[in-house]
Protein backbone atom coordinates (compact mmCIF):
# COMPACT_ATOMS: atom_id res chain seq x y z
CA UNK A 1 0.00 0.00 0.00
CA UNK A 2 1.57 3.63 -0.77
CA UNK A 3 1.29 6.13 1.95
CA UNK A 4 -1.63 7.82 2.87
CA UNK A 5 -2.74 11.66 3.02
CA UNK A 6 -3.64 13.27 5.77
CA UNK A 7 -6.47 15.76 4.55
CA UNK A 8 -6.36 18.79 7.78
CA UNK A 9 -8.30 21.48 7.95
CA UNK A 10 -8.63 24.33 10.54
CA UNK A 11 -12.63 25.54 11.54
CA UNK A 12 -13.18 28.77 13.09
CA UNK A 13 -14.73 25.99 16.67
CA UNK A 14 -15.48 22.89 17.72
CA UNK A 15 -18.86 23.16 16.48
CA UNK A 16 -18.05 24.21 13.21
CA UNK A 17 -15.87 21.47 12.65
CA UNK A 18 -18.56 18.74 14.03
CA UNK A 19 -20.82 20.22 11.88
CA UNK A 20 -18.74 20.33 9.08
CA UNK A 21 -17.75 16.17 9.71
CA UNK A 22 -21.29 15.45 9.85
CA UNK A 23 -21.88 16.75 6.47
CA UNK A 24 -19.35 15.18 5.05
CA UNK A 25 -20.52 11.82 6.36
CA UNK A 26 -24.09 12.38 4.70
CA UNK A 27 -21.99 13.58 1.32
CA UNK A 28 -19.93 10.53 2.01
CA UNK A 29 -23.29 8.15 2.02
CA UNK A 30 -24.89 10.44 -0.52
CA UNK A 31 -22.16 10.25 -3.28
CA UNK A 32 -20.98 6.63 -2.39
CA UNK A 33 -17.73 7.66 -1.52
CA UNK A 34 -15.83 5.27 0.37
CA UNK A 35 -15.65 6.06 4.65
CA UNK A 36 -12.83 7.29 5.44
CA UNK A 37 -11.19 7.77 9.60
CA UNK A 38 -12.37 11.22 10.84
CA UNK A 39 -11.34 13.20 13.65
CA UNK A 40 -11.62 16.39 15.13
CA UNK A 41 -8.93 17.77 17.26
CA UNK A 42 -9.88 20.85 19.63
CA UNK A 43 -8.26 22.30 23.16
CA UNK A 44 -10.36 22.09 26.04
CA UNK A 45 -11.14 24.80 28.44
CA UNK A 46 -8.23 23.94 30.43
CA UNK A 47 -6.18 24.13 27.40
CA UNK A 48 -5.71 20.24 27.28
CA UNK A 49 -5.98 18.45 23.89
CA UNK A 50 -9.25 16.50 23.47
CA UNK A 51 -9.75 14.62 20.01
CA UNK A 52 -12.86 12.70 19.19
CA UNK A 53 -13.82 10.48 15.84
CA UNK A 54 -16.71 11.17 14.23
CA UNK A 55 -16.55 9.36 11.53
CA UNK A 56 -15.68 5.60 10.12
CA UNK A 57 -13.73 3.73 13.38
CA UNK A 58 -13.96 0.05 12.84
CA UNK A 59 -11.06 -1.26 13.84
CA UNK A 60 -7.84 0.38 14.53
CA UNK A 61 -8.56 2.57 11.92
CA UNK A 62 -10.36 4.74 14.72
CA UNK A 63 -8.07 5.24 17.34
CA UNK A 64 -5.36 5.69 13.95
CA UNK A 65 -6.58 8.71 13.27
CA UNK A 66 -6.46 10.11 16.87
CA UNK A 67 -3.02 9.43 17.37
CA UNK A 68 -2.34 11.13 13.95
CA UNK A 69 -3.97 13.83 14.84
CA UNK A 70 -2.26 13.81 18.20
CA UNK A 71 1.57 13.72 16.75
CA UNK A 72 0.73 17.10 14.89
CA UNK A 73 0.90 18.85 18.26
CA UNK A 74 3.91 20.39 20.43
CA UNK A 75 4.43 17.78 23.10
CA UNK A 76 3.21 20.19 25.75
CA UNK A 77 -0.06 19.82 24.93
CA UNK A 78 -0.38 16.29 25.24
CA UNK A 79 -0.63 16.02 28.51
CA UNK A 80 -3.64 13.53 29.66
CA UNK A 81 -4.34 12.73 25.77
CA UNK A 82 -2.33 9.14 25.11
CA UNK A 83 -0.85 6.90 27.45
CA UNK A 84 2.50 5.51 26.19
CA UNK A 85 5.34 6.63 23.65
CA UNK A 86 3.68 5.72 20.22
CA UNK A 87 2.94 9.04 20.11
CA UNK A 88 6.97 9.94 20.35
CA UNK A 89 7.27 7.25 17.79
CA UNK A 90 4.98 8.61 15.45
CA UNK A 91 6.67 12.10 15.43
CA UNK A 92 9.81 10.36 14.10
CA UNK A 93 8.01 8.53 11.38
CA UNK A 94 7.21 10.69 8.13
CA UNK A 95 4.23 12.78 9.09
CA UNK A 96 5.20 15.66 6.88
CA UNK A 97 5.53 18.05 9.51
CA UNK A 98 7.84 20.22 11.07
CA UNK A 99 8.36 21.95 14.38
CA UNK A 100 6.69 25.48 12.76
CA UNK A 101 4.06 23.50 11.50
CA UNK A 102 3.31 21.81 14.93
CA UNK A 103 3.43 24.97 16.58
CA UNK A 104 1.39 26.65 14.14
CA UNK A 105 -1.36 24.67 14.18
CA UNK A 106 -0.70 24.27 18.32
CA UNK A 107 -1.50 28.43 18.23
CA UNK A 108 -4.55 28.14 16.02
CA UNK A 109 -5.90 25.72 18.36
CA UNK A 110 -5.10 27.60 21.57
CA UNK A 111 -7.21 30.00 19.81
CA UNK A 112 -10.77 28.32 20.09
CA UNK A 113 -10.25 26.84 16.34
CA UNK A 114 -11.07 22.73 15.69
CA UNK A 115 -9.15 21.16 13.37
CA UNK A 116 -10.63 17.83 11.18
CA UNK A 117 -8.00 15.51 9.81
CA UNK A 118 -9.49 12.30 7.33
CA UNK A 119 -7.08 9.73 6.32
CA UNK A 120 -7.36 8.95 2.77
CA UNK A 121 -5.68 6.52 -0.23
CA UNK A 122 -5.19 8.43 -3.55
CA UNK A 123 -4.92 12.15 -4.68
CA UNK A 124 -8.52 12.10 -6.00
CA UNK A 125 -9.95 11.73 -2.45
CA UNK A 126 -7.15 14.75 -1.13
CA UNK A 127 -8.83 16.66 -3.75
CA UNK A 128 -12.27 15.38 -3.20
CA UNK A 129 -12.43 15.61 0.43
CA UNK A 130 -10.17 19.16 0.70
CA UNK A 131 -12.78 20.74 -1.97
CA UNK A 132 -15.75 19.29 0.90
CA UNK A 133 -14.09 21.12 3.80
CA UNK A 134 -13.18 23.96 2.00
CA UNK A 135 -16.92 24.16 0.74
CA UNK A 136 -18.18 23.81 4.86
CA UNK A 137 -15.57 26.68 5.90
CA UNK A 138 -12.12 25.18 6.76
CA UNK A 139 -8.83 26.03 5.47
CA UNK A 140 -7.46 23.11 4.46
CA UNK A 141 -3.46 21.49 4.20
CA UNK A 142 -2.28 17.92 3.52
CA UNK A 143 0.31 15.98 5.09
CA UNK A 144 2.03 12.75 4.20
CA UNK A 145 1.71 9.73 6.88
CA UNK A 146 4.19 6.94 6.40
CA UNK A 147 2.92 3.34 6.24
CA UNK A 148 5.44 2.86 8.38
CA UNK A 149 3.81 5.76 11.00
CA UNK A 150 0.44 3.48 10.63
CA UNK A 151 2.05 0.59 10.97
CA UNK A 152 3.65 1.35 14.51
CA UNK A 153 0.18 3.30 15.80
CA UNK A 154 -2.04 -0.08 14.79
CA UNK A 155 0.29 -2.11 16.36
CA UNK A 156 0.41 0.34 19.63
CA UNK A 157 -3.34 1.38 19.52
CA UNK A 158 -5.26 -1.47 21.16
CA UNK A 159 -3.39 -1.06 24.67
CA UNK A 160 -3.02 3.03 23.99
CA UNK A 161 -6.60 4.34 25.49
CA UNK A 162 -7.45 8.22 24.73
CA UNK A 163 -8.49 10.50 27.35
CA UNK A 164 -12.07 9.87 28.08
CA UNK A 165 -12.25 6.49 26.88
C-alpha cells in the first residue's frame, strides 16, 4: 500500500468542525464515496488536547486517526491525551511536519479553532475531500503519513486508550 494523506483542515470551533464532519458523512453516504477515519482535534477549556472520531472507526482505523492527529501537536499539549510513547514514535516517522508547523497549528488551536484531519488513499480523495471542507468553511493542508507511521500506531493502539475512553 503507498502512503496515505492526511487531509487537515482548521474551523473557526469545535462546532463548526462537528458540523462540518457530519456533512461530510451524509456527502460521504450520498455520493458513495468510500468512509474514510475522521477526527476532530480541539483544546479544552483547560487548554488540554481532546480529540474525538466522528466518523468511520472500525477497527484500529479509529483510534489511527487520533493518534495522527495527536503527533501534529507540540508535546506540551499532550498532557492527559495518550498513554505511552507511540505518540513519540509517530513524530519520528514521516508525518510531513515540522516543528513550525506543529506549533502553528498548536497556536490556532489555543485560539478556540477545531481542526478535522481524514485519512485517505489516492490524490482524488485529497482533492475530493479538501474541496468538501473547504466548501463547509475550513482552510485546508495535507500531510504525508508513512505506512510505516500506521504501521507502529495499529500495532500500539489497542493497549493506547485516549483520554475519556
Amino acid at each position: 500500500m503507498a502512503d496515505r494523506q492526511l487531509v487537515l483542515a482548521i474551523f473557526a470551533n469545535e462546532a463548526d468542525a462537528d458540523a462540518a464532519v457530519e456533512d461530510l458523512k451524509a456527502w460521504q453516504r450520498f455520493n458513495d464515496v468510500a468512509l474514510r477515519p475522521i477526527g476532530v482535534l480541539v483544546l479544552d477549556d483547560k487548554g488540554k488536547i481532546k480529540e474525538h472520531k466522528l466518523g468511520q472507526t472500525s477497527g484500529g482505523k479509529g483510534a489511527t486517526i487520533g493518534l495522527v492527529l495527536a503527533a501534529l501537536t507540540p508535546p506540551t499539549l499532550l498532557a492527559g491525551l495518550v498513554v505511552g510513547g507511540i505518540v513519540g514514535h509517530l513524530r519520528h516517522q514521516s508525518l510531513g511536519l515540522n516543528d513550525e508547523d506543529r506549533d502553528r497549528i498548536a497556536a490556532e488551536l489555543s485560539g478556540g479553532k477545531a481542526a478535522v484531519g481524514i485519512l485517505v488513499e489516492s490524490e482524488e480523495e485529497v482533492a475530493m475531500f479538501s474541496t468538501q471542507l473547504t466548501d463547509r468553511g475550513g482552510t485546508t493542508e495535507t500531510h504525508t503519513v508513512s505506512d510505516e507511521a500506521l504501521a507502529a500506531v495499529a500495532a500500539a493502539a489497542p493497549e493506547t486508550p485516549a483520554a475519556g475512553a
